[in-house]
N, C-alpha and C. Protein backbone atom coordinates (compact mmCIF):
# COMPACT_ATOMS: atom_id res chain seq x y z
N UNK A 1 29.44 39.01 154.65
CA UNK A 1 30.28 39.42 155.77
C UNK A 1 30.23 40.94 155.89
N UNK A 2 29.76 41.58 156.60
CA UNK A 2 30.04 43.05 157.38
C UNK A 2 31.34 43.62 157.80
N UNK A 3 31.42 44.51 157.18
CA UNK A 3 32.91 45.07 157.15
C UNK A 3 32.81 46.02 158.59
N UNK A 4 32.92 46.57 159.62
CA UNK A 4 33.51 47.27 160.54
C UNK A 4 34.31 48.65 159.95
N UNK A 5 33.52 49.56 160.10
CA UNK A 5 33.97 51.13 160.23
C UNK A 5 35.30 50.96 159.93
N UNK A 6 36.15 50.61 160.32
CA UNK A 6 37.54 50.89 160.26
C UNK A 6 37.37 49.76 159.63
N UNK A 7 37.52 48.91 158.89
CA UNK A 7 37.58 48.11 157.39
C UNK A 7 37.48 49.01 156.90
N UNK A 8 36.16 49.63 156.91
CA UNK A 8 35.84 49.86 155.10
C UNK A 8 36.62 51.29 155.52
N UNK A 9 36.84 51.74 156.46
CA UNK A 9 37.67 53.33 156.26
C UNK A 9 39.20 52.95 155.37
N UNK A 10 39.63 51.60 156.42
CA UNK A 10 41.22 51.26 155.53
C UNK A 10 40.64 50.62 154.08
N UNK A 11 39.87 50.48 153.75
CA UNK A 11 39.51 49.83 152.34
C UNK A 11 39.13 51.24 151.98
N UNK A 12 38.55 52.24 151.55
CA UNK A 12 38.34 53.44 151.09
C UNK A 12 40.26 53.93 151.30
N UNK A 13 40.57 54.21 152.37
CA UNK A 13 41.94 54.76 152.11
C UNK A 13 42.57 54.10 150.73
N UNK A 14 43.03 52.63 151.05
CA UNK A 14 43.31 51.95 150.31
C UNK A 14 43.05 52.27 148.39
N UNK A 15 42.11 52.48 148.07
CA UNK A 15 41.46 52.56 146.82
C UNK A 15 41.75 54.01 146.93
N UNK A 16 41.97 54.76 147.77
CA UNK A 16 42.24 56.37 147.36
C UNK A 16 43.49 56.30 147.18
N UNK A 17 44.30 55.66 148.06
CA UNK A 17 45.70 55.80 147.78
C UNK A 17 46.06 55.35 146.37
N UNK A 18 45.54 53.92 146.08
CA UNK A 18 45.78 53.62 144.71
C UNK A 18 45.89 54.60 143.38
N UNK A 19 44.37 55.33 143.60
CA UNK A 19 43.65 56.45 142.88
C UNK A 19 45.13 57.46 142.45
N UNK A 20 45.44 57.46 143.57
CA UNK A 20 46.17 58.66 143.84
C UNK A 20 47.86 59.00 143.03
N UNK A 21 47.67 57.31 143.06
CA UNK A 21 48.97 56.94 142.68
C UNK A 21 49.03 56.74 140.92
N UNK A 22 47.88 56.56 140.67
CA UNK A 22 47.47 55.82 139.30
C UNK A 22 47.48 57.43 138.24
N UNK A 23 46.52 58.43 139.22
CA UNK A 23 46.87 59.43 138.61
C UNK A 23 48.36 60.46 138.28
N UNK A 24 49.04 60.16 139.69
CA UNK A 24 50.42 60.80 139.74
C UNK A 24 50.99 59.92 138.86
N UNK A 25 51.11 58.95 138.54
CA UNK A 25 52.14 58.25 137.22
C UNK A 25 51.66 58.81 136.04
N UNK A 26 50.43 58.80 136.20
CA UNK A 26 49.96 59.42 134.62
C UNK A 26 50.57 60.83 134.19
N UNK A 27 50.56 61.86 135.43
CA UNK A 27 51.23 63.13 135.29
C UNK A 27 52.40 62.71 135.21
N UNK A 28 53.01 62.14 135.46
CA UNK A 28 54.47 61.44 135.33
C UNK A 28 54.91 61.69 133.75
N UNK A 29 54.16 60.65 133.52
CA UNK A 29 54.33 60.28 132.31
C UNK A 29 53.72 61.23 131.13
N UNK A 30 52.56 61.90 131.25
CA UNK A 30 52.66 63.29 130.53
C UNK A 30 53.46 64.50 130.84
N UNK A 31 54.36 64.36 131.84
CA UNK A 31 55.23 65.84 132.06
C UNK A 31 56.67 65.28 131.66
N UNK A 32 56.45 64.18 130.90
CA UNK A 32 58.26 63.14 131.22
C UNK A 32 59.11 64.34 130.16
N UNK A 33 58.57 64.97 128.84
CA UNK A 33 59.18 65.55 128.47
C UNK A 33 59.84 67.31 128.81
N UNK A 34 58.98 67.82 130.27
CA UNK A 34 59.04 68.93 131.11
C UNK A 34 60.45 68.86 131.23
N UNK A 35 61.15 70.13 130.26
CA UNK A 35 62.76 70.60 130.76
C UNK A 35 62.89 71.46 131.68
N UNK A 36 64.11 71.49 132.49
CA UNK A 36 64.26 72.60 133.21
C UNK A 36 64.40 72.25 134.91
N UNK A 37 65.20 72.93 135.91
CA UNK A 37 65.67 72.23 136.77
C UNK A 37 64.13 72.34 137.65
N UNK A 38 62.68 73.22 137.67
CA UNK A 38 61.84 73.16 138.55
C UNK A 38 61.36 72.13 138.60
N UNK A 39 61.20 71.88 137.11
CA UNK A 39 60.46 70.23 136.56
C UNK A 39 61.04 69.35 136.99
N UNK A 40 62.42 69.22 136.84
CA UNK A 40 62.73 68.18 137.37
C UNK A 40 62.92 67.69 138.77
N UNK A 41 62.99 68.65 139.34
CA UNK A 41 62.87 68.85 140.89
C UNK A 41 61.57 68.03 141.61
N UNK A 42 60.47 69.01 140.71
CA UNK A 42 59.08 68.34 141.33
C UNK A 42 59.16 67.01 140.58
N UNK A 43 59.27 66.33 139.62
CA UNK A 43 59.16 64.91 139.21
C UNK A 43 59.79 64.46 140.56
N UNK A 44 60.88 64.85 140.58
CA UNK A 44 61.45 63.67 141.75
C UNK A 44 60.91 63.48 143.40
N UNK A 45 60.58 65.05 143.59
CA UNK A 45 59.97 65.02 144.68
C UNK A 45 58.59 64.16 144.25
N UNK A 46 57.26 63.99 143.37
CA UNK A 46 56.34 63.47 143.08
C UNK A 46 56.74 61.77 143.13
N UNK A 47 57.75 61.36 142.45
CA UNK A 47 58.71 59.94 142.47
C UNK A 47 58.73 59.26 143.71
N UNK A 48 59.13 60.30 144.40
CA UNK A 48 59.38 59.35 145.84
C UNK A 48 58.18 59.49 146.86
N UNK A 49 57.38 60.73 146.68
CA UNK A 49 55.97 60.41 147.26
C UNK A 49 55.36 59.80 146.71
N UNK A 50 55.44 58.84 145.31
CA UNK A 50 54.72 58.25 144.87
C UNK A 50 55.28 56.88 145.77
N UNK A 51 56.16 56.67 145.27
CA UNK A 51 57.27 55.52 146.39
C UNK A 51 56.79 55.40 147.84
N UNK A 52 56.49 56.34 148.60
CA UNK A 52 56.07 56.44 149.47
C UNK A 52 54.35 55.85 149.99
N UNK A 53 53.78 56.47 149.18
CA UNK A 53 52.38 55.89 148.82
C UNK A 53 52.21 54.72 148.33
N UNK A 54 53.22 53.79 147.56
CA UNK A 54 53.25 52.79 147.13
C UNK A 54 53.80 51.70 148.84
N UNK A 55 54.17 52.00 149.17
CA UNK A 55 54.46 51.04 150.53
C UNK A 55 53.64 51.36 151.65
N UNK A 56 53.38 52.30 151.81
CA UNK A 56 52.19 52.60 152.42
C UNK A 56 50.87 52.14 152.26
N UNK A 57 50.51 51.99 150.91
CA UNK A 57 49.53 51.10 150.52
C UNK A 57 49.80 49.45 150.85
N UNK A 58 50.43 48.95 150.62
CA UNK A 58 51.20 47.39 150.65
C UNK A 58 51.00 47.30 152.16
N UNK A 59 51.36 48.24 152.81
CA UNK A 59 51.21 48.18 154.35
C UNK A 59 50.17 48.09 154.78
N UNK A 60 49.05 48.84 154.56
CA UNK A 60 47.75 48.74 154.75
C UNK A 60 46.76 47.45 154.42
N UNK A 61 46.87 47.10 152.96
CA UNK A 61 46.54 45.96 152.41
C UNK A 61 47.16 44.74 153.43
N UNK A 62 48.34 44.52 153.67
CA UNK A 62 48.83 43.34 154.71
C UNK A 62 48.63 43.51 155.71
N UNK A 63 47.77 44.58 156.10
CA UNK A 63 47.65 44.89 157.31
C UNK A 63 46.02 44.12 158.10
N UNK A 64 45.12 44.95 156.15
CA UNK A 64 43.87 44.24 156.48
C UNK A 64 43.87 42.84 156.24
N UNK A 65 44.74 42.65 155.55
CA UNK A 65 44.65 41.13 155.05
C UNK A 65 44.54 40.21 156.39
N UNK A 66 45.80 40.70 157.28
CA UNK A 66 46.24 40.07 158.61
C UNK A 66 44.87 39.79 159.73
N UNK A 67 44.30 40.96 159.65
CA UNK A 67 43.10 41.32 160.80
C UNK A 67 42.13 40.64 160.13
N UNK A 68 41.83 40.02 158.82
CA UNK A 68 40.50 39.55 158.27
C UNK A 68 40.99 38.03 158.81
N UNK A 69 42.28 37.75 158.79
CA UNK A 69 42.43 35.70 158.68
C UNK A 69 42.75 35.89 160.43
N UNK A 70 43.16 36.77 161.54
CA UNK A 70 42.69 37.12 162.72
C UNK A 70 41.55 36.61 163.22
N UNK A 71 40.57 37.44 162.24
CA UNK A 71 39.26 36.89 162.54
C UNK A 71 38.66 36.34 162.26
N UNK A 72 39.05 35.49 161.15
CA UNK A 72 38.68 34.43 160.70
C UNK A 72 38.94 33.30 161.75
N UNK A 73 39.98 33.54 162.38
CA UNK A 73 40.71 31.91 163.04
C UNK A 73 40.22 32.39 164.37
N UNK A 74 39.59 33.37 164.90
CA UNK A 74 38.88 33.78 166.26
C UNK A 74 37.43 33.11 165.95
N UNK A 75 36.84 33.34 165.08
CA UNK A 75 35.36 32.92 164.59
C UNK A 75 35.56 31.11 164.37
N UNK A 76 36.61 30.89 163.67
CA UNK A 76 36.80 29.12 163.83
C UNK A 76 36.53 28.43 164.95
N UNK A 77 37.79 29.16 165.92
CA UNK A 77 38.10 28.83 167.28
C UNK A 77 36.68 29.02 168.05
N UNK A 78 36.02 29.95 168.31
CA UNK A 78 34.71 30.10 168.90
C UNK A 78 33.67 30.15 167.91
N UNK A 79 32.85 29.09 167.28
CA UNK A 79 32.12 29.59 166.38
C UNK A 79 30.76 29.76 167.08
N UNK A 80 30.50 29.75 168.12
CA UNK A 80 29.10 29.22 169.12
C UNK A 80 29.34 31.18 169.75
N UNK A 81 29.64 31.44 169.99
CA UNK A 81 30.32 32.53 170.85
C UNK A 81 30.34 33.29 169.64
N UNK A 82 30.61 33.16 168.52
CA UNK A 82 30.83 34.38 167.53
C UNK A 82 29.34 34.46 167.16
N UNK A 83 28.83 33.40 167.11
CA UNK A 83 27.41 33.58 166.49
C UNK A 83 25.98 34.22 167.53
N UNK A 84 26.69 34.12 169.22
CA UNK A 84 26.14 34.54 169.90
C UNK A 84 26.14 36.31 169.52
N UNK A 85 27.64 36.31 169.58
CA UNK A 85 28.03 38.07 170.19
C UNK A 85 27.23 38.15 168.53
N UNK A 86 27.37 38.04 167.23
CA UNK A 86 26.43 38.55 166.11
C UNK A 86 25.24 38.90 166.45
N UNK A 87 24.52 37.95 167.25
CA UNK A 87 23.14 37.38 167.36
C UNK A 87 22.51 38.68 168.35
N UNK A 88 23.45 39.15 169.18
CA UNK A 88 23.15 40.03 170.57
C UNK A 88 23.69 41.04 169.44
N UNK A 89 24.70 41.65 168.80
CA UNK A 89 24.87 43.05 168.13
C UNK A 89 23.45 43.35 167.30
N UNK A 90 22.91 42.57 166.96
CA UNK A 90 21.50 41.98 165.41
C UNK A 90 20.45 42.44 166.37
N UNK A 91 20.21 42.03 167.38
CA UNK A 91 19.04 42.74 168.77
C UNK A 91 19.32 43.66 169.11
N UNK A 92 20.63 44.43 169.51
CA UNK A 92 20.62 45.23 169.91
C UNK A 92 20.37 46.87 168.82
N UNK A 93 20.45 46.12 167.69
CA UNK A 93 20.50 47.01 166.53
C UNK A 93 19.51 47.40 166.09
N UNK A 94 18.25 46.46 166.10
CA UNK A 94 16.95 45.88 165.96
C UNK A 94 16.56 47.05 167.13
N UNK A 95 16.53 47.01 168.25
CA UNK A 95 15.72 47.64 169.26
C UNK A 95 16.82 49.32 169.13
N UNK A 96 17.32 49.12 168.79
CA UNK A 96 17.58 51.00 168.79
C UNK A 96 17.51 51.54 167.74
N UNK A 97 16.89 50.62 166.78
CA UNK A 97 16.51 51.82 165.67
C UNK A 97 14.75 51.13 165.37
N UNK A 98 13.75 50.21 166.13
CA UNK A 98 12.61 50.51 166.48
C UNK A 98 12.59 51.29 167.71
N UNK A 99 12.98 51.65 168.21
CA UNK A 99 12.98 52.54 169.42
C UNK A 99 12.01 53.99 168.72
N UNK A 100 11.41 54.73 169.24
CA UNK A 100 10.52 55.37 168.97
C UNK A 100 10.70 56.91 170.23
């Protein structure tokens, strides 16, 4: 199955956001013993952008999830018609990159 530009862009976000998040807990958790009111300031501010990034991700993921079984049940519903419009994107792809 061929993912569409904007798949794989929300699937790359997706895995960055994770990234992102996986590393900020880790600083989390190596700064947990950081005294002092700056430290604690930025933990919390880092806490809730992590929080933030954490539903944000969930959002995205249910988001692609939604648009893949979308098109899944569009491709059911027309499977003659999906295999056409493939069949015509596959030629048209074919002749513009033998194009010379």
């Amino acid at each position: 199955m061929n993912m569409t530009a904007t798949e794989q862009s929300t699937d790359r976000l997706v895995t960055d956001l994770k990234r992102i998040v996986q590393d900020s807990e880790a600083l989390l958790h190596a700064t947990k013993d950081a005294v002092g009111d700056k430290a604690h300031e930025v933990r919390e501010r880092l806490t809730d952008a992590l929080a933030s990034a954490k539903h944000t991700c969930r959002g995205l993921e249910d988001k692609a999830i939604e648009g893949a079984k979308a098109a899944d049940q569009t491709i059911r519903a027309h499977p003659y018609q999906s295999i056409g419009v493939a069949f015509g994107v596959g030629l048209l792809i074919g002749v513009l990159v033998t194009r010379k």
